[in-house]
Protein backbone atom coordinates (compact mmCIF):
# COMPACT_ATOMS: atom_id res chain seq x y z
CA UNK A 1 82.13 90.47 114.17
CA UNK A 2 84.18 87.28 113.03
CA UNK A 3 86.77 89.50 111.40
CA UNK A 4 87.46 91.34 114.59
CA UNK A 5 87.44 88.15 116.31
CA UNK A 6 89.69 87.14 113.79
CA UNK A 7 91.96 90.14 113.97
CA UNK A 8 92.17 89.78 117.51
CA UNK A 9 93.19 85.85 117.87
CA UNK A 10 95.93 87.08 115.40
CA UNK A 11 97.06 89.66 117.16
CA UNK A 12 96.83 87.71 120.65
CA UNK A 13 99.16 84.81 118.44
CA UNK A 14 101.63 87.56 117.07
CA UNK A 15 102.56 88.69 120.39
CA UNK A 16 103.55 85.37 122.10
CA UNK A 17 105.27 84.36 119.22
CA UNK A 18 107.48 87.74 119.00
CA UNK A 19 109.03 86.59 122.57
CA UNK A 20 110.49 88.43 125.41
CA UNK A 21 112.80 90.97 123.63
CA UNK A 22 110.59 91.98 120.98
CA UNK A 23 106.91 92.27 122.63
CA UNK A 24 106.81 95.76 123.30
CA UNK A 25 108.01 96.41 119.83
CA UNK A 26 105.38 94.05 118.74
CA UNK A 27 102.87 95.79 120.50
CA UNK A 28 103.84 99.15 119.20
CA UNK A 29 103.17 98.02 115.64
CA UNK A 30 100.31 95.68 115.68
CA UNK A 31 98.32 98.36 117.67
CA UNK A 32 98.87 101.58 115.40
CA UNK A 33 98.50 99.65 112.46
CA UNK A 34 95.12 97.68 113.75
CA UNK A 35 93.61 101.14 114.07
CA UNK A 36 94.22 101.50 110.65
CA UNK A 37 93.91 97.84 109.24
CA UNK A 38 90.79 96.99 111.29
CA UNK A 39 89.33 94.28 109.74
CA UNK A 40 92.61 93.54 108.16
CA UNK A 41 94.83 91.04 109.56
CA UNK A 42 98.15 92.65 110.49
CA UNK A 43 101.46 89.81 109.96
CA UNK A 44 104.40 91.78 110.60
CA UNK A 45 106.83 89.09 108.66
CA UNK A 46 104.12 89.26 105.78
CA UNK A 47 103.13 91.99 105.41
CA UNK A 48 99.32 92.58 105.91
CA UNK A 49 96.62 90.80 105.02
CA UNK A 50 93.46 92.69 103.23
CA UNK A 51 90.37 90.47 103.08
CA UNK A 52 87.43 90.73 100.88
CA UNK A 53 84.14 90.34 102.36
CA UNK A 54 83.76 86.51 100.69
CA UNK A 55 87.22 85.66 103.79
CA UNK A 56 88.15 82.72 100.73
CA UNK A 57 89.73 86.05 98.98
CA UNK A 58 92.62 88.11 100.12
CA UNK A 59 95.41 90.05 99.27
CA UNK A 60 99.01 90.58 100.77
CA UNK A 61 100.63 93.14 100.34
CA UNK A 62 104.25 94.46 101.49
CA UNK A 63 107.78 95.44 101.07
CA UNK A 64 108.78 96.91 97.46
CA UNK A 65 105.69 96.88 96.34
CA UNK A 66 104.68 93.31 96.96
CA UNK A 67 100.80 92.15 96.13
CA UNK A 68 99.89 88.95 96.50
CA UNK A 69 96.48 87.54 96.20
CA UNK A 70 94.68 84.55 97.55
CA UNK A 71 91.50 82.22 95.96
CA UNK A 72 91.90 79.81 98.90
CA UNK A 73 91.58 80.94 102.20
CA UNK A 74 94.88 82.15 101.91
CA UNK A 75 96.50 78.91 101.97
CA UNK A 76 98.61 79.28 98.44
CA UNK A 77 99.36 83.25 97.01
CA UNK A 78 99.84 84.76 93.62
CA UNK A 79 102.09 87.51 92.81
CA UNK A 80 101.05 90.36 90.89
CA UNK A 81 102.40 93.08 89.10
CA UNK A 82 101.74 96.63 91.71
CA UNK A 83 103.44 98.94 89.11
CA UNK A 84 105.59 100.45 92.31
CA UNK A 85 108.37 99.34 94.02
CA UNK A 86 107.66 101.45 97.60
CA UNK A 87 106.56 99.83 100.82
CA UNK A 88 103.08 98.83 100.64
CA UNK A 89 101.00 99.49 104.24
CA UNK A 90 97.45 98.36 103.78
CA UNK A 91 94.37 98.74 102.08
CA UNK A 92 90.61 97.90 101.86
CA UNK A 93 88.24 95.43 99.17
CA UNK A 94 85.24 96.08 99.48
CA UNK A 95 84.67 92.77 97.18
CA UNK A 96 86.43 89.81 95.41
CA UNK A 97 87.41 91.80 92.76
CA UNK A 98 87.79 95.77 94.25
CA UNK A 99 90.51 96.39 96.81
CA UNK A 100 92.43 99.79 97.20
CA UNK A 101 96.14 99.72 98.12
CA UNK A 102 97.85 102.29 100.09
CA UNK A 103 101.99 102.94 100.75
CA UNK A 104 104.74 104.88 101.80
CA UNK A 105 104.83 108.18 100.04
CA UNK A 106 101.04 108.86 99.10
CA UNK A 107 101.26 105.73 96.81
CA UNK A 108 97.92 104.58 96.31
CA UNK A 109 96.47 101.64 93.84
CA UNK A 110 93.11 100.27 93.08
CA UNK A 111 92.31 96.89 91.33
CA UNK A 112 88.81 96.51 89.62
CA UNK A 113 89.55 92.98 88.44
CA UNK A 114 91.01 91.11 90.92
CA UNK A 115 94.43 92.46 90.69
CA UNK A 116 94.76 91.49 86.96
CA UNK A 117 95.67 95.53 86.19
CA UNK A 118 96.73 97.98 89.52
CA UNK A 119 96.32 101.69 88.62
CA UNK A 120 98.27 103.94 90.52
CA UNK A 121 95.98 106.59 91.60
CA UNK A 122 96.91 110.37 92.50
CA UNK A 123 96.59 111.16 96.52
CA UNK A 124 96.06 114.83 97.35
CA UNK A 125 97.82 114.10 101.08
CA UNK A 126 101.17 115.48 101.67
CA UNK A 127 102.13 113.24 104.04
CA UNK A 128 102.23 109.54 104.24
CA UNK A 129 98.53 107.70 104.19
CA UNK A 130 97.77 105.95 107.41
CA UNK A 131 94.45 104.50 105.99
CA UNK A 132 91.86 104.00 103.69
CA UNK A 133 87.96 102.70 103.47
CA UNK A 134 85.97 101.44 100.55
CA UNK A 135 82.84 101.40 99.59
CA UNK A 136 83.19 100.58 96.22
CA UNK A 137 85.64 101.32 93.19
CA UNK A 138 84.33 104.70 93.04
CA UNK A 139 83.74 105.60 96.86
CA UNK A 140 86.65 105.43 99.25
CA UNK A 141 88.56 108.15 102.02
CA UNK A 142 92.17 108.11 103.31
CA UNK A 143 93.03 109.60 105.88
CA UNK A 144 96.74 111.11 106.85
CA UNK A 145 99.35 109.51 109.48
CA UNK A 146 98.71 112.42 111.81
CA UNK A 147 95.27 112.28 110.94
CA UNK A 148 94.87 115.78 110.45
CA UNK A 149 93.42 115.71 106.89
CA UNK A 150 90.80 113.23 105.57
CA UNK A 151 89.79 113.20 101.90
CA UNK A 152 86.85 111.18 100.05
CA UNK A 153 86.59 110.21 96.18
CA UNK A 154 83.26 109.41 94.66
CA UNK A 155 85.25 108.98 91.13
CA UNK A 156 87.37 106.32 91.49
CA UNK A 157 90.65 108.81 93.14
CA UNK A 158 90.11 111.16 89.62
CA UNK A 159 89.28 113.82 92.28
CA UNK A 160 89.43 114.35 95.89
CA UNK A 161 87.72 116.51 98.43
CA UNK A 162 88.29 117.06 101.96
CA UNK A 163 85.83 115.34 104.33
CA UNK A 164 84.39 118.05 106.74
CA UNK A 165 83.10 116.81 110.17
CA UNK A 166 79.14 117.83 110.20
């Protein structure tokens, strides 16, 4: 419940600092990506913040690839190596040390130790991913930006099945 609060005081401070001219465009973005972000904290100039369920850990990730991570509440960052140099969108940890990492086309990465080592892992979508949730570095599902196909892992992203509504 504090995380939503969270992500909502953020998104409530976004918009009235975007101004006049840009709050519809503001709007537009914070709310199609908070579908897919929720917890996450979305910061358009950024990028977007993942946080772990301990909130003292966090990563950022971006533009060209960009991953940051935090160990302070995400007052200072540290850059590490993503292996990819496409637009980063979001992600999921599921704890201090797990977090899966999603981008522009079908890139997605998963750290087991804290973002020392990203593997880039292969994504059975043809289209872009829109989102992704974590169990654990094994268990996870993305889910497509028209959200027409959903696929789980239960082996780290070696394989992937389609989720079927029941």
């Amino acid at each position: 419940m504090s995380r939503f609060l969270l992500v909502c005081l953020l998104l409530v401070c976004n918009l009235t600092l975007c101004g006049a001219r840009n709050t519809a465009a503001a709007k537009r973005y914070a709310f199609s990506s908070a579908a897919a972000q929720l917890p996450n904290d979305i910061l358009p100039e950024s990028g977007v913040i993942i946080v772990t369920p301990n909130d003292q850990y966090a990563w950022r990730v971006g533009a060209g690839g960009k991953i940051e991570y935090s160990f302070d509440s995400s007052h200072t960052w540290e850059l590490q190596k993503s292996g990819v140099t496409v637009d980063l969108i979001g992600g999921w940890a599921p704890s201090v040390k797990i977090c899966w990492v999603f981008g522009k086309e079908g890139t997605i990465l998963l750290t087991t130790d804290q973002g020392k080592h990203w593997k880039k892992i292969p994504c059975p979508l043809k289209e872009d991913v829109a989102g992704i949730f974590a169990q654990d570095a094994k268990r996870a599902s993305i889910w497509s930006a028209s959200h027409k196909q959903s696929f789980e892992t239960n082996d780290g992203g070696a394989t992937w099945a389609p989720n079927v509504n029941k």
